[in-house]
N, C-alpha and C. Protein backbone atom coordinates (compact mmCIF):
# COMPACT_ATOMS: atom_id res chain seq x y z
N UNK A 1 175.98 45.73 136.85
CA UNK A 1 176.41 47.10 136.73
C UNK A 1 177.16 47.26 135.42
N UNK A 2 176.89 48.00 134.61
CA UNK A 2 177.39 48.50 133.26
C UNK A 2 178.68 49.25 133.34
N UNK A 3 179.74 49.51 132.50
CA UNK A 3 180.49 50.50 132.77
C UNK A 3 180.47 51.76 132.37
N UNK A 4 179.67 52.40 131.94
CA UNK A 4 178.67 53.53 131.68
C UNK A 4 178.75 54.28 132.85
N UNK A 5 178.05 53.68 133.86
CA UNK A 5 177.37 53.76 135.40
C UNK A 5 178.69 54.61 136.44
N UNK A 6 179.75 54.30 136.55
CA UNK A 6 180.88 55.02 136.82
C UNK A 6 181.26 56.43 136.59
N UNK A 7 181.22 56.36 135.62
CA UNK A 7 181.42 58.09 134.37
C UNK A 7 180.32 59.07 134.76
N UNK A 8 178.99 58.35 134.65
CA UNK A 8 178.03 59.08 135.12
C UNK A 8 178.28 60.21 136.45
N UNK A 9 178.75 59.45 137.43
CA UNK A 9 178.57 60.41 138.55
C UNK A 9 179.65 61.11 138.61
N UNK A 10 180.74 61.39 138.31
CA UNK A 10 181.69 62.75 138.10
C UNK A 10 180.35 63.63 137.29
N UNK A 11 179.95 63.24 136.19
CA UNK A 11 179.32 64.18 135.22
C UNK A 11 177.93 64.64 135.91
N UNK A 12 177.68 63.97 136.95
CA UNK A 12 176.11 64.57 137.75
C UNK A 12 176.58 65.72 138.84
N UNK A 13 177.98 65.38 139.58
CA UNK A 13 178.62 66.17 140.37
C UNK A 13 178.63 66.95 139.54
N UNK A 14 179.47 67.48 138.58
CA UNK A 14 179.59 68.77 138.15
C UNK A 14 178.45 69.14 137.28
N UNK A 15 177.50 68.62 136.78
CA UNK A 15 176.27 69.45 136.96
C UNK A 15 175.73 70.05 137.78
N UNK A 16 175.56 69.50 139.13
CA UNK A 16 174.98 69.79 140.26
C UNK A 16 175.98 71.36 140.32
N UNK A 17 177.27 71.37 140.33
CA UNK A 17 178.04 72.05 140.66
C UNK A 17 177.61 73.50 139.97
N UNK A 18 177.96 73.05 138.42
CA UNK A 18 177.33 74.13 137.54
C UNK A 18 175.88 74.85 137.78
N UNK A 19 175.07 74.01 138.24
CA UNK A 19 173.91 74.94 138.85
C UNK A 19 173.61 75.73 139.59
N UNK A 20 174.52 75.24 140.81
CA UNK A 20 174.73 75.74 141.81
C UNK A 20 175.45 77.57 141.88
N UNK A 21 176.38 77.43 141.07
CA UNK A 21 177.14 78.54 140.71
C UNK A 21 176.49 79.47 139.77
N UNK A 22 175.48 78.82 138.80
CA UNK A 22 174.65 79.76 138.35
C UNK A 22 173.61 80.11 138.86
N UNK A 23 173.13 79.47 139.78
CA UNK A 23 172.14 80.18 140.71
C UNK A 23 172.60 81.47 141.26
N UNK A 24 173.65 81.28 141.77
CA UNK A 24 174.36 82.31 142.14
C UNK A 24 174.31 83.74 141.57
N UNK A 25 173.70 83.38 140.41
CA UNK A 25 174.56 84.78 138.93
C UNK A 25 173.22 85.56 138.96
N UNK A 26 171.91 84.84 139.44
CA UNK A 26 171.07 85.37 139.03
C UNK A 26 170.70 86.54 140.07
N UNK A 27 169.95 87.91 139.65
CA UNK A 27 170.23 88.93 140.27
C UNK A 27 168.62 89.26 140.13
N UNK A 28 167.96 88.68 141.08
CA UNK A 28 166.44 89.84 140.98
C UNK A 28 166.52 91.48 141.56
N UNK A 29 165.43 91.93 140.65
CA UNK A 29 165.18 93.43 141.35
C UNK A 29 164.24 93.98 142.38
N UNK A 30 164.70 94.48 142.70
CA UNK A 30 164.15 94.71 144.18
C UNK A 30 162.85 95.21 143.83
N UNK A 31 161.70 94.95 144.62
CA UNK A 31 160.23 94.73 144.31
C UNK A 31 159.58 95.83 145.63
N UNK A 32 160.31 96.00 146.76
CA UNK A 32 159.87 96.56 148.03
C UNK A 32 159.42 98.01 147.35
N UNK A 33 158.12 98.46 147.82
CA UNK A 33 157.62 99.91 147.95
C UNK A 33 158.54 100.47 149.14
N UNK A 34 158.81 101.88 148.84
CA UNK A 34 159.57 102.35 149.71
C UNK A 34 158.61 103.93 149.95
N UNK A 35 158.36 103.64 150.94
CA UNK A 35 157.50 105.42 151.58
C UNK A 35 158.23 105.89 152.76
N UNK A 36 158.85 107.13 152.10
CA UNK A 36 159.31 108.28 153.19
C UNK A 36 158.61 108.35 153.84
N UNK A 37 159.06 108.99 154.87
CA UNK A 37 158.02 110.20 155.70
C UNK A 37 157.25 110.93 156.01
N UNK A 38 157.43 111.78 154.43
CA UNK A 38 156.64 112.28 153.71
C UNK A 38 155.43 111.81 152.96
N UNK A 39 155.57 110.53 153.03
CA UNK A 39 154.65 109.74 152.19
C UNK A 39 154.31 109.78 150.76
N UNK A 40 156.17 109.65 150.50
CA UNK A 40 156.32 109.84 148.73
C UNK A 40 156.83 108.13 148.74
N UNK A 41 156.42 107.96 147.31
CA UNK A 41 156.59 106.28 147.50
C UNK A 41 157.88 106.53 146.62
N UNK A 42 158.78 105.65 146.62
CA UNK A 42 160.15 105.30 146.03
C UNK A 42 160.55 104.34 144.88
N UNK A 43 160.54 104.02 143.92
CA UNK A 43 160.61 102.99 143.37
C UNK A 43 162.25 103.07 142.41
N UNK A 44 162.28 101.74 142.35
CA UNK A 44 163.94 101.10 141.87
C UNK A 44 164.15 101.87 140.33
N UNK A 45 163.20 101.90 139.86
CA UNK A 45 163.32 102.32 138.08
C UNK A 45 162.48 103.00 137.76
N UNK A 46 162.89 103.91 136.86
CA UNK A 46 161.81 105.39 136.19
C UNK A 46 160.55 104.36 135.36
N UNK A 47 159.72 105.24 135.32
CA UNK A 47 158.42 104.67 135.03
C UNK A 47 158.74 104.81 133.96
N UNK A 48 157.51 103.61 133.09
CA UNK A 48 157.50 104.30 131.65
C UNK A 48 157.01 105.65 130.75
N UNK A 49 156.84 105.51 129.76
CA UNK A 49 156.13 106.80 129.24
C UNK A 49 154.61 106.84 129.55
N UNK A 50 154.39 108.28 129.69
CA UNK A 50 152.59 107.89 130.21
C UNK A 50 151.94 107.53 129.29
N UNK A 51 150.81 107.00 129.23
CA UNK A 51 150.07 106.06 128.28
C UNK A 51 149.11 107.23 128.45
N UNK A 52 148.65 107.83 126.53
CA UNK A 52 148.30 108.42 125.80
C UNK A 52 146.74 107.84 126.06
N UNK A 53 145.66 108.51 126.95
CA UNK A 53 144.37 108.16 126.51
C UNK A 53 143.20 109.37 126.42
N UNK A 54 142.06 108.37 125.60
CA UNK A 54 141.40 109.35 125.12
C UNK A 54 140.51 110.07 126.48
N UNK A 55 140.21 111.07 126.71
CA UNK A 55 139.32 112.33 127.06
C UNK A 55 137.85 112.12 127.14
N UNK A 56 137.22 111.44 127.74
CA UNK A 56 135.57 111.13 127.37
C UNK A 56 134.96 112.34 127.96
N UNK A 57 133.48 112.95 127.33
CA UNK A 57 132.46 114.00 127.85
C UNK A 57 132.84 113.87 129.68
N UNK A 58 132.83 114.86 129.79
CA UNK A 58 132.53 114.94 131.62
C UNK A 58 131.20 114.50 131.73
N UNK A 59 131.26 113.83 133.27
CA UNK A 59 129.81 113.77 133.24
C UNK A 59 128.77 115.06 133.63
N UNK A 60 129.79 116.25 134.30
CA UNK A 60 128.83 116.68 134.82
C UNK A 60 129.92 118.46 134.70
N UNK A 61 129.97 119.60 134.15
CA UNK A 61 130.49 120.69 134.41
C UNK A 61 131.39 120.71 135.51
N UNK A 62 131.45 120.50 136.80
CA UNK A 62 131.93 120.43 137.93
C UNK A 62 133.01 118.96 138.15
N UNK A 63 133.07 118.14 137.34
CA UNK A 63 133.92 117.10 136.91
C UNK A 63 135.34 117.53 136.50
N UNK A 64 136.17 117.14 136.69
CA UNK A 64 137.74 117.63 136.71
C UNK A 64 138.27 116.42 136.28
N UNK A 65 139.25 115.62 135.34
CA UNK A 65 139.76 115.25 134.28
C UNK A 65 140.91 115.07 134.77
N UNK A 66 141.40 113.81 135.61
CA UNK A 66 142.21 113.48 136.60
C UNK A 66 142.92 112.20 136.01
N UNK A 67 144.15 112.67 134.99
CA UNK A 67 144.57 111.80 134.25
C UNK A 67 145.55 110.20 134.94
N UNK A 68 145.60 109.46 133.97
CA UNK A 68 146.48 108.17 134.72
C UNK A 68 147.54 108.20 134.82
N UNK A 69 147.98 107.83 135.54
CA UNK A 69 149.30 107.32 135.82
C UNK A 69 149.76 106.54 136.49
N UNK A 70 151.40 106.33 136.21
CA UNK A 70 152.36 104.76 136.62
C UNK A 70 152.44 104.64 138.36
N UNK A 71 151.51 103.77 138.92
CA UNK A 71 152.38 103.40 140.01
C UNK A 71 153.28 102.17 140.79
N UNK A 72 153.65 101.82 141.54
CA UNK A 72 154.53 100.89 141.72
C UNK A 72 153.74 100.06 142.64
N UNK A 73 153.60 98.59 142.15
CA UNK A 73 152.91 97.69 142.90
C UNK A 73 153.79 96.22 142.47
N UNK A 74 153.81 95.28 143.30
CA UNK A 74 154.10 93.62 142.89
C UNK A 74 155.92 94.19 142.58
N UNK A 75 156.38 94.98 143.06
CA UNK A 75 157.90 94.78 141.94
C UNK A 75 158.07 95.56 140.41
N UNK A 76 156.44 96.43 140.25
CA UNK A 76 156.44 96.80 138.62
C UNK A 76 156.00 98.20 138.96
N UNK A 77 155.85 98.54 137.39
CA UNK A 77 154.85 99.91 137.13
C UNK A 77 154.03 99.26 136.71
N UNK A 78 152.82 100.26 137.37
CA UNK A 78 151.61 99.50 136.72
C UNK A 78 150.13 100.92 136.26
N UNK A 79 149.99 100.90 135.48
CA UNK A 79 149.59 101.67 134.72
C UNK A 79 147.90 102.07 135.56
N UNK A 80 147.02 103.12 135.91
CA UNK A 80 146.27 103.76 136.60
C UNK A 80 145.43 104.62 135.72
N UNK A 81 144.34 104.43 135.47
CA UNK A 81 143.49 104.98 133.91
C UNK A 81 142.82 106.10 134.59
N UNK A 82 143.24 107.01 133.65
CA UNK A 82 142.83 108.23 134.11
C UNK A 82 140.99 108.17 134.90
N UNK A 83 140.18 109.35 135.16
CA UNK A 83 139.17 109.54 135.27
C UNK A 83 138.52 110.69 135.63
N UNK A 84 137.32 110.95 136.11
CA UNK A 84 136.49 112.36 136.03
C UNK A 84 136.50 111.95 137.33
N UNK A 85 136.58 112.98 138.21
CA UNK A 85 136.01 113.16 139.24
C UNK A 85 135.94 114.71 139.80
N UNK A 86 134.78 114.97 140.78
CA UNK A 86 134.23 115.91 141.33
C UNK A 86 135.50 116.37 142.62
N UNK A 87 135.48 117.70 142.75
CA UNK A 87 136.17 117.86 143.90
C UNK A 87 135.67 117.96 145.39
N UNK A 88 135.89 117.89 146.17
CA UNK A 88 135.53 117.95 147.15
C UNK A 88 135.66 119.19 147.52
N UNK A 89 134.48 119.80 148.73
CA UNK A 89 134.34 121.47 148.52
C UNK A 89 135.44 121.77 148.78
N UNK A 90 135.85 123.25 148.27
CA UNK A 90 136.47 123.83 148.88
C UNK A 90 137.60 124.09 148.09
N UNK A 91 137.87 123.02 147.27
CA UNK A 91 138.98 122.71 145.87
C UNK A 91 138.59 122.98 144.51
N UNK A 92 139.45 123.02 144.32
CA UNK A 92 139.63 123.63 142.77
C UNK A 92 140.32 122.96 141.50
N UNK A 93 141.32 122.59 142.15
CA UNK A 93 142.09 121.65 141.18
C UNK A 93 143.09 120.57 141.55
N UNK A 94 143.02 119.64 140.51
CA UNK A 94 143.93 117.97 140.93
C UNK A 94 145.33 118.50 140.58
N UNK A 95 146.53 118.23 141.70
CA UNK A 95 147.61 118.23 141.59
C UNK A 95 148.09 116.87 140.88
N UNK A 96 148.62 116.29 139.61
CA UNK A 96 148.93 115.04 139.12
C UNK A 96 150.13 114.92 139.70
N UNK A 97 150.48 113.56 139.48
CA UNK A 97 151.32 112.70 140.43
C UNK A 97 152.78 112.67 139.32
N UNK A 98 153.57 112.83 139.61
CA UNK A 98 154.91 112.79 139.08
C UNK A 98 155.89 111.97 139.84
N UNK A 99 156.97 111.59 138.64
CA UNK A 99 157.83 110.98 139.41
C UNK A 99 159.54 111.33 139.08
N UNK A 100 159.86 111.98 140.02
CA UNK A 100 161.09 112.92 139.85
C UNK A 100 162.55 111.54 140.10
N UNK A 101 163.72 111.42 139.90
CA UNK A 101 164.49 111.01 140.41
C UNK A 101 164.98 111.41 141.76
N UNK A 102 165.35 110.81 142.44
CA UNK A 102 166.09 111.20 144.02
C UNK A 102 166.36 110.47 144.60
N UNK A 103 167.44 110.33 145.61
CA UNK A 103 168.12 109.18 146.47
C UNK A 103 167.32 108.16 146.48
N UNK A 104 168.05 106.93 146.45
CA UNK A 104 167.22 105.60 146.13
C UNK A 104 166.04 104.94 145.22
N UNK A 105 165.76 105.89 144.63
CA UNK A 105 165.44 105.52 143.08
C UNK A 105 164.48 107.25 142.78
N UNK A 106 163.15 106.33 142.29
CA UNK A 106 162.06 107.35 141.93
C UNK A 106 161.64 107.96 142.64
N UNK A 107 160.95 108.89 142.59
CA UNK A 107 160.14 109.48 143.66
C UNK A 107 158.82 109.75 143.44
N UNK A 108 157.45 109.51 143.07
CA UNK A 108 156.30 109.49 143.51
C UNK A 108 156.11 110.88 144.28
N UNK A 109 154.93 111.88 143.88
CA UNK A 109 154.34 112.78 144.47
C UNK A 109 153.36 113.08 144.18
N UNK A 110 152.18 114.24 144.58
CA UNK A 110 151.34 114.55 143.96
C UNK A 110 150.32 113.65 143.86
N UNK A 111 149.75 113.91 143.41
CA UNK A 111 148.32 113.22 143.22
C UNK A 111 147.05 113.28 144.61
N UNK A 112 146.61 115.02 144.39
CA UNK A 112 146.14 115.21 145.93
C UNK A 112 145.42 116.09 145.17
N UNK A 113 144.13 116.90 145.51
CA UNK A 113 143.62 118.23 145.60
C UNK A 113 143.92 119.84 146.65
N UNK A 114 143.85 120.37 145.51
CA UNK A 114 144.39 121.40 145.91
C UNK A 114 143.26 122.57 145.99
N UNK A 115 143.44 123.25 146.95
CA UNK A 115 142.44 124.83 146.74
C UNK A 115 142.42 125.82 145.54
């Protein structure tokens, strides 16, 4: 046995120690989807800015231009690429999805057809 070998283990204890206490420090963010009642989804942090895309030909006159947007999946925002789509009878136009602040974080709405 060396005398090295002694010293060592005070200095492994308080490593161990030091880890321990910084484990502690670390603070994840909350990742849970949250849906009211209403069936507005909730999220911890404002989305980002909407992502700027280009406009392609409709395919068809009756095609409606149903842009992207941020929704909350895995713990994130996650970005939703716009597209064309047809309405279903009876409708007229896409309500887009917004996300307002309100108790417990974001709020998620919209994104439905309307008469």
């Amino acid at each position: 046995m060396s005398l090295q070998e002694p010293a060592m283990f005070p200095r492994a204890i308080l490593s161990c120690l030091a880890a321990a206490v910084l484990a502690g420090c670390v603070v994840a963010p909350p990742s849970a989807v949250v849906v009211d009642p209403a069936g507005v989804i909730v999220a911890p942090v404002a989305p980002p800015p909407l992502v700027v895309e280009p406009v392609l030909v409709a395919p068809s006159p009756l095609h409606i231009w149903i842009g992207g947007y941020w929704s909350w999946h895995g713990g994130r925002h996650v970005w939703t690429r716009g597209q064309w789509a047809a309405p279903p009878p009876g409708h007229r136009h896409w309500v887009p999805r917004q996300w307002t602040p309100g108790p417990g974080g974001w709020h998620q709405r919209g994104g439905h057809w309307a008469r």
